[in-house]
N, C-alpha and C. Protein backbone atom coordinates (compact mmCIF):
# COMPACT_ATOMS: atom_id res chain seq x y z
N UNK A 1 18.22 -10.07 -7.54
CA UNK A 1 17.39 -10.35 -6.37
C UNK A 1 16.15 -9.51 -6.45
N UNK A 2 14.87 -10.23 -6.46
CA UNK A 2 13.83 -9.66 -6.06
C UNK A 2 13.04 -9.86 -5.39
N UNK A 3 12.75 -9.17 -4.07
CA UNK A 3 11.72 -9.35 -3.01
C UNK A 3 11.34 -7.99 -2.83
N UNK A 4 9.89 -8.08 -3.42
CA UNK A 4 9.58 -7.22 -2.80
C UNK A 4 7.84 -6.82 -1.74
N UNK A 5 7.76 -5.92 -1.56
CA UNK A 5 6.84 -5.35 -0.14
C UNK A 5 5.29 -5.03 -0.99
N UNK A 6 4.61 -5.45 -0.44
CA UNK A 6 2.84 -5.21 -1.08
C UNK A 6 2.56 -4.31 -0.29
N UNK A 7 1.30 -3.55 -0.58
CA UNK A 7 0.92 -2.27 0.04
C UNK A 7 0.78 -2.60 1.48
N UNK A 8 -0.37 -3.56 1.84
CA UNK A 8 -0.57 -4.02 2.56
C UNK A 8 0.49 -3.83 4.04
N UNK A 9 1.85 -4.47 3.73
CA UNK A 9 2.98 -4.74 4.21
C UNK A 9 3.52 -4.01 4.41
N UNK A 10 3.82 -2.94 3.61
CA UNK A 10 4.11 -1.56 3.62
C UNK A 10 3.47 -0.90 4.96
N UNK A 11 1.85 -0.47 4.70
CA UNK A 11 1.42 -0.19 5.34
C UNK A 11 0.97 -0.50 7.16
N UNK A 12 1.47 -2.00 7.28
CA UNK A 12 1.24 -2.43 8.66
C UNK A 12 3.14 -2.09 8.93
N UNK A 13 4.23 -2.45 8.64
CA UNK A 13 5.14 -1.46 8.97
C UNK A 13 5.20 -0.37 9.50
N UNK A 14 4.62 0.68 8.38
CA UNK A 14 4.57 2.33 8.77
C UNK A 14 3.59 2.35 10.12
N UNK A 15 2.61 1.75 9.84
CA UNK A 15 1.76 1.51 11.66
C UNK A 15 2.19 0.91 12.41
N UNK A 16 3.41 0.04 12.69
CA UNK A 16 3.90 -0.38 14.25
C UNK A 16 4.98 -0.53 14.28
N UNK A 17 6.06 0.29 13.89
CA UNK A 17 7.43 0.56 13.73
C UNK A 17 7.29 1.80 14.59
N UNK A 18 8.40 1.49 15.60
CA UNK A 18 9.02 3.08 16.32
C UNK A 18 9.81 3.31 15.33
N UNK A 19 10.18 4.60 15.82
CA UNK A 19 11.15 5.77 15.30
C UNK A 19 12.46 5.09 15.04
N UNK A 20 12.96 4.69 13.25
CA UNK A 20 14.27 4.47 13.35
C UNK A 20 14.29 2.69 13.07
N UNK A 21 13.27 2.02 13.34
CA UNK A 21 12.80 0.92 13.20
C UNK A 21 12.48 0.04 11.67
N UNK A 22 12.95 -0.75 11.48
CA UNK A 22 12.82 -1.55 10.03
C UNK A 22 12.39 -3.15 10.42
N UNK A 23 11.65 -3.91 9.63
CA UNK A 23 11.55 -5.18 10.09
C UNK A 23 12.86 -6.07 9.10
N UNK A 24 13.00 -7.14 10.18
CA UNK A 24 14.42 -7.91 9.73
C UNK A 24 13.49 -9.25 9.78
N UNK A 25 14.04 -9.52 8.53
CA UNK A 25 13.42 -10.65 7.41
C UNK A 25 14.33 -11.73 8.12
N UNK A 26 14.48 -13.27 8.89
CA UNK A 26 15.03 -14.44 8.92
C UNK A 26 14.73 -15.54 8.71
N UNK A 27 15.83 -16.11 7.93
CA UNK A 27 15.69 -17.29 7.65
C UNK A 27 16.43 -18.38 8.57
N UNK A 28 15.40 -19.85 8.95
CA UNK A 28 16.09 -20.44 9.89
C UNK A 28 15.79 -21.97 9.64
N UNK A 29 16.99 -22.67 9.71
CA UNK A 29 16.79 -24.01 8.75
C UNK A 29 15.95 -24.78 10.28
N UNK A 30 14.76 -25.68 9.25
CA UNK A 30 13.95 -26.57 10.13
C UNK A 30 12.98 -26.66 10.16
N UNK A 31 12.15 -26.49 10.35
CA UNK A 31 10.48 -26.67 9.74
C UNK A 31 10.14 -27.98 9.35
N UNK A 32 8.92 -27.91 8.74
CA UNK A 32 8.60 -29.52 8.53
C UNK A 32 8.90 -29.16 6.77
N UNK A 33 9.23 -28.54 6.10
CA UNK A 33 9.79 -28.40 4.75
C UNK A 33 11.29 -27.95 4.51
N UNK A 34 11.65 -27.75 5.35
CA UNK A 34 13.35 -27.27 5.16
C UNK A 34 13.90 -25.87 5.82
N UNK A 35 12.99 -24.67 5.16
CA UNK A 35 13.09 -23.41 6.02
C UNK A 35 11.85 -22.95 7.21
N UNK A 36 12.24 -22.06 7.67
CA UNK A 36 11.39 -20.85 8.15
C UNK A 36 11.36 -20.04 8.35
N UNK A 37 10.42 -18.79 8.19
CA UNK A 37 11.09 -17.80 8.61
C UNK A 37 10.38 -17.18 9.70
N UNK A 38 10.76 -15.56 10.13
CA UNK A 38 11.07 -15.29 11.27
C UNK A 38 11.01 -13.44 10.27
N UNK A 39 9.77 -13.22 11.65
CA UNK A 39 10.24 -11.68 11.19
C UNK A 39 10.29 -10.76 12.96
N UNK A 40 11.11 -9.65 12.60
CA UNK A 40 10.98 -8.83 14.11
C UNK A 40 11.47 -7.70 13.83
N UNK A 41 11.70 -6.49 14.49
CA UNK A 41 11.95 -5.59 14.54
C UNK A 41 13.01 -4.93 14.99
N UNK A 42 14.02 -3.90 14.13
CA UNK A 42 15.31 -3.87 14.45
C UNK A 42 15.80 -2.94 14.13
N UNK A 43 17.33 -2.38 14.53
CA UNK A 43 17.15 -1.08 14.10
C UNK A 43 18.62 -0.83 13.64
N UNK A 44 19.61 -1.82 13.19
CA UNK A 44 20.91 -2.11 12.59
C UNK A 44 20.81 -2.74 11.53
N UNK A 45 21.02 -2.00 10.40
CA UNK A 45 21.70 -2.42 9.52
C UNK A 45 22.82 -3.21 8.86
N UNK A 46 23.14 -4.34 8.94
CA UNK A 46 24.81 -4.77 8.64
C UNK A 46 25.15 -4.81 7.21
N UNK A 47 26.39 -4.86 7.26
CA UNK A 47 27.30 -4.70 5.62
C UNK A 47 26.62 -5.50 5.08
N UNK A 48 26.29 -7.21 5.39
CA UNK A 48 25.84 -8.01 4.59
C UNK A 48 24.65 -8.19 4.49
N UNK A 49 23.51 -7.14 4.59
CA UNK A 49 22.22 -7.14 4.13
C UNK A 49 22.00 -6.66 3.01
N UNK A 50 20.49 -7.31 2.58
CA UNK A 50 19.76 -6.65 1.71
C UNK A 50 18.39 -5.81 2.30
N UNK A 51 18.78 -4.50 1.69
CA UNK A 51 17.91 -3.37 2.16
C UNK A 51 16.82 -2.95 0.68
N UNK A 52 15.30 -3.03 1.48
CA UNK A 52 14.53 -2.67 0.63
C UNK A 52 13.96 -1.13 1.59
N UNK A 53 14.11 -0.33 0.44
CA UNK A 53 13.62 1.40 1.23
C UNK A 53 12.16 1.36 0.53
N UNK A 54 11.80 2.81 1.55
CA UNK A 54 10.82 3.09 0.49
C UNK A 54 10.92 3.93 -0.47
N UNK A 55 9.67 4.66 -0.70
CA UNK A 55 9.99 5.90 -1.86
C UNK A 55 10.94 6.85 -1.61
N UNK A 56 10.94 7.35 0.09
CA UNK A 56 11.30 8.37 0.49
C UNK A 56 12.59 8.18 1.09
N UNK A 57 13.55 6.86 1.13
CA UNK A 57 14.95 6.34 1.21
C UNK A 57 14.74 5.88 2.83
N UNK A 58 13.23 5.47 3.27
CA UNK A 58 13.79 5.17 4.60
C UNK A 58 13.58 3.88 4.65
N UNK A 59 14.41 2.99 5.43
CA UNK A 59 14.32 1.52 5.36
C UNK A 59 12.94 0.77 5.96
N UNK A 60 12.33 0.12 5.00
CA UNK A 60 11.46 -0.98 5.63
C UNK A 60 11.82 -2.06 6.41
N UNK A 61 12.51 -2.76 5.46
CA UNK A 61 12.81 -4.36 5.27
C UNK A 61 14.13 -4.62 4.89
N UNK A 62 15.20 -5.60 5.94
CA UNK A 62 16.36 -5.95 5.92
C UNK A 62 16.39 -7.31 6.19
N UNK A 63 17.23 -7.90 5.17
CA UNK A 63 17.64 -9.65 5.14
C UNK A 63 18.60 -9.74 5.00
N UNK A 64 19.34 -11.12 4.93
CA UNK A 64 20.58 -11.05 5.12
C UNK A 64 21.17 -11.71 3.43
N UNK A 65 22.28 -10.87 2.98
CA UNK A 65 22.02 -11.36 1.40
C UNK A 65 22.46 -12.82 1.03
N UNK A 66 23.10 -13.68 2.03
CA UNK A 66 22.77 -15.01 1.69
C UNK A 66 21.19 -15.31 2.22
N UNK A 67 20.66 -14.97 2.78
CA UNK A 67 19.46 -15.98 2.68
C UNK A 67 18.47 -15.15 1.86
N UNK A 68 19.03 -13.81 1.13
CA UNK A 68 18.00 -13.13 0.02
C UNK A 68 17.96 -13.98 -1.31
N UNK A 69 19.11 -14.65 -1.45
CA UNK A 69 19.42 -15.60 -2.74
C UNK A 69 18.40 -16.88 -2.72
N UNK A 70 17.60 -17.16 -1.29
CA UNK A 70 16.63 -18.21 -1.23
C UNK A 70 15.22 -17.84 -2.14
N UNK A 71 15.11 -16.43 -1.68
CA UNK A 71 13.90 -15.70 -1.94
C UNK A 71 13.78 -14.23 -3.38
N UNK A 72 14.71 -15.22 -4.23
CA UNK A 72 14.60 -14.79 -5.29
C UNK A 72 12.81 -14.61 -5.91
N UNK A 73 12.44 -13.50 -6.48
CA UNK A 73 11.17 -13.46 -7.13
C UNK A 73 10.27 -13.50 -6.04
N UNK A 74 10.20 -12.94 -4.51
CA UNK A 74 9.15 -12.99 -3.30
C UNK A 74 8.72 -11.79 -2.87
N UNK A 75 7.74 -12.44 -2.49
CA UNK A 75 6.51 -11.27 -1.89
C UNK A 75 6.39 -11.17 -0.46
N UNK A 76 6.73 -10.44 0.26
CA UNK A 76 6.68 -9.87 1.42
C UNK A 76 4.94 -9.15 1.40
N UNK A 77 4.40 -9.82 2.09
CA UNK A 77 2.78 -9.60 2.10
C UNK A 77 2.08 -9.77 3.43
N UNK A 78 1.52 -8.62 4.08
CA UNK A 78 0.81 -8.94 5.21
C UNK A 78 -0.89 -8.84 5.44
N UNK A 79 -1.23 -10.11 5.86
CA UNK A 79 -2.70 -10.63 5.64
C UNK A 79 -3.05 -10.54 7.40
N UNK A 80 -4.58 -10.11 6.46
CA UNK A 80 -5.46 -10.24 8.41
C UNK A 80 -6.61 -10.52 7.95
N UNK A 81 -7.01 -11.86 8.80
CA UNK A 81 -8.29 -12.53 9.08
C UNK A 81 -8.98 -12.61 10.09
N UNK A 82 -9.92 -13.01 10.21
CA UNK A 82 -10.58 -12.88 11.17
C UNK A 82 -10.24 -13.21 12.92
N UNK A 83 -9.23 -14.44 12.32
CA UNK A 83 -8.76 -15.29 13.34
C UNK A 83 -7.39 -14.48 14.25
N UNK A 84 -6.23 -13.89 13.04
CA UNK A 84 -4.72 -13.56 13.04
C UNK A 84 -4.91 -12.88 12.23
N UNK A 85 -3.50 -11.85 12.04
CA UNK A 85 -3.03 -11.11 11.45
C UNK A 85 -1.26 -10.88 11.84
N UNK A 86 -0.48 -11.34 10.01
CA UNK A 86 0.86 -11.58 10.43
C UNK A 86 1.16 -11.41 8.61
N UNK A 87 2.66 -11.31 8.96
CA UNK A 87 3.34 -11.40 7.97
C UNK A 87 3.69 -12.66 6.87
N UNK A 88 3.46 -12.78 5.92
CA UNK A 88 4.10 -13.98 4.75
C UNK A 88 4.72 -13.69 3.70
N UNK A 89 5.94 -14.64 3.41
CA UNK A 89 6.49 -14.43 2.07
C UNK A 89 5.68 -15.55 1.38
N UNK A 90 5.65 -15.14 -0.03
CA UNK A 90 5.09 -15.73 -1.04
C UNK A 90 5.81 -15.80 -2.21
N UNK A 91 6.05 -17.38 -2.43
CA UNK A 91 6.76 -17.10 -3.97
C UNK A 91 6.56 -18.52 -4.84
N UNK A 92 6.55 -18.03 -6.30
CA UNK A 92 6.28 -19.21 -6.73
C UNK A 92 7.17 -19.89 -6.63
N UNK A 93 8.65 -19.81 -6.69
CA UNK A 93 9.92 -20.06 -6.08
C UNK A 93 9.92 -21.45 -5.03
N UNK A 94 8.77 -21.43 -4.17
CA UNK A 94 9.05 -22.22 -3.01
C UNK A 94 8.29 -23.18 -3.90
N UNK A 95 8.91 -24.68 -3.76
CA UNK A 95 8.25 -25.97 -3.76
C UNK A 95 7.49 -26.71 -2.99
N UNK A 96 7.24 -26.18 -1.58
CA UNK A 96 6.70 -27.00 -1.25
C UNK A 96 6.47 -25.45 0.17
N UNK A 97 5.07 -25.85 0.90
CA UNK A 97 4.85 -25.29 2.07
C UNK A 97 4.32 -26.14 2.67
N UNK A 98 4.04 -25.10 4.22
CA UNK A 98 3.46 -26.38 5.29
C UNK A 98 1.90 -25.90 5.29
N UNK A 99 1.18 -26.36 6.15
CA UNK A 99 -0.29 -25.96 6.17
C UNK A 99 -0.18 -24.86 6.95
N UNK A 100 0.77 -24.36 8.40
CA UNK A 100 0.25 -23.42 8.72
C UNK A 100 1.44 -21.80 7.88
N UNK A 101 1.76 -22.33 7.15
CA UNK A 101 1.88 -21.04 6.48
C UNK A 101 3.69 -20.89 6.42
N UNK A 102 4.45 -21.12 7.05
CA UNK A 102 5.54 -20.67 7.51
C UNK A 102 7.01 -21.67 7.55
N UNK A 103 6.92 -22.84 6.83
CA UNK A 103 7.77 -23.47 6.56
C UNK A 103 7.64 -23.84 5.12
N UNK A 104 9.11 -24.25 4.72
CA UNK A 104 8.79 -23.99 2.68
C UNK A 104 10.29 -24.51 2.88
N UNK A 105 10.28 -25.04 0.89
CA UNK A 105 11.50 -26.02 0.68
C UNK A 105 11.30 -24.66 -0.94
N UNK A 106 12.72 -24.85 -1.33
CA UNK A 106 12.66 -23.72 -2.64
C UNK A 106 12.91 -24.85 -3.90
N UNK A 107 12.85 -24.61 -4.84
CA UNK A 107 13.24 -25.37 -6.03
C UNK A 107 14.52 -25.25 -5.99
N UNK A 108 15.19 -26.38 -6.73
CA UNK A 108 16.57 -26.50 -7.00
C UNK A 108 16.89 -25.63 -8.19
C-alpha cells in the first residue's frame, strides 16, 4: 500500500489540526463515477486502519485498510486557488473522475 502526503498537505494539517488531531481519509460508494471521498478530522485510531505518521511518529492521516487497497499508488495533496482551497487524492490508479474533482472509478 502506498498513499502518500505532499508537503503541501502535510503542511495545511499541521495548521488546522487541534491537539491530538489526525485527518480521517473516507471512502463512500456513489458519486457520478463509483466512489467518493470524504475527509474530516478525528482523533481515534481503530485496529483496522491505515496510519500514515510523520517524521516525528505523530499521526497525520488515517483510512480504513479496506478502502486503502482502493488507493493503492495515491497522493494525498492539498491545493488552493483563488476560488477554494481543499483536499485531493490523486492517482494514476483512478480511471475515470468527475469534473468537480471528487468522484473516481479505479481500474480493475
Amino acid at each position: 500500500m502506498t498513499l502518500t502526503i505532499t508537503d503541501n498537505a502535510k503542511k495545511r494539517i499541521l495548521e488546522t489540526r487541534k491537539e491530538g488531531e489526525f485527518v480521517r481519509i473516507s471512502l463512500l460508494a456513489g458519486g457520478c463515477h463509483g466512489f467518493s471521498y470524504k475527509f474530516a478530522f478525528d482523533t481515534e485510531v481503530n485496529q483496522d486502519d491505515y496510519v500514515l505518521k510523520d517524521q516525528d511518529g505523530s499521526v497525520l492521516a488515517v483510512i480504513k485498510k479496506s478502502f486503502a487497497e482502493k488507493l493503492v499508488n495515491t497522493i494525498l495533496d492539498f491545493k488552493k486557488t483563488i476560488s477554494a482551497s481543499y483536499f485531493v487524492l490523486e492517482s494514476n490508479n483512478f480511471e475515470t473522475t468527475c469534473g468537480c474533482g471528487t468522484s473516481f472509478s479505479v481500474k480493475s
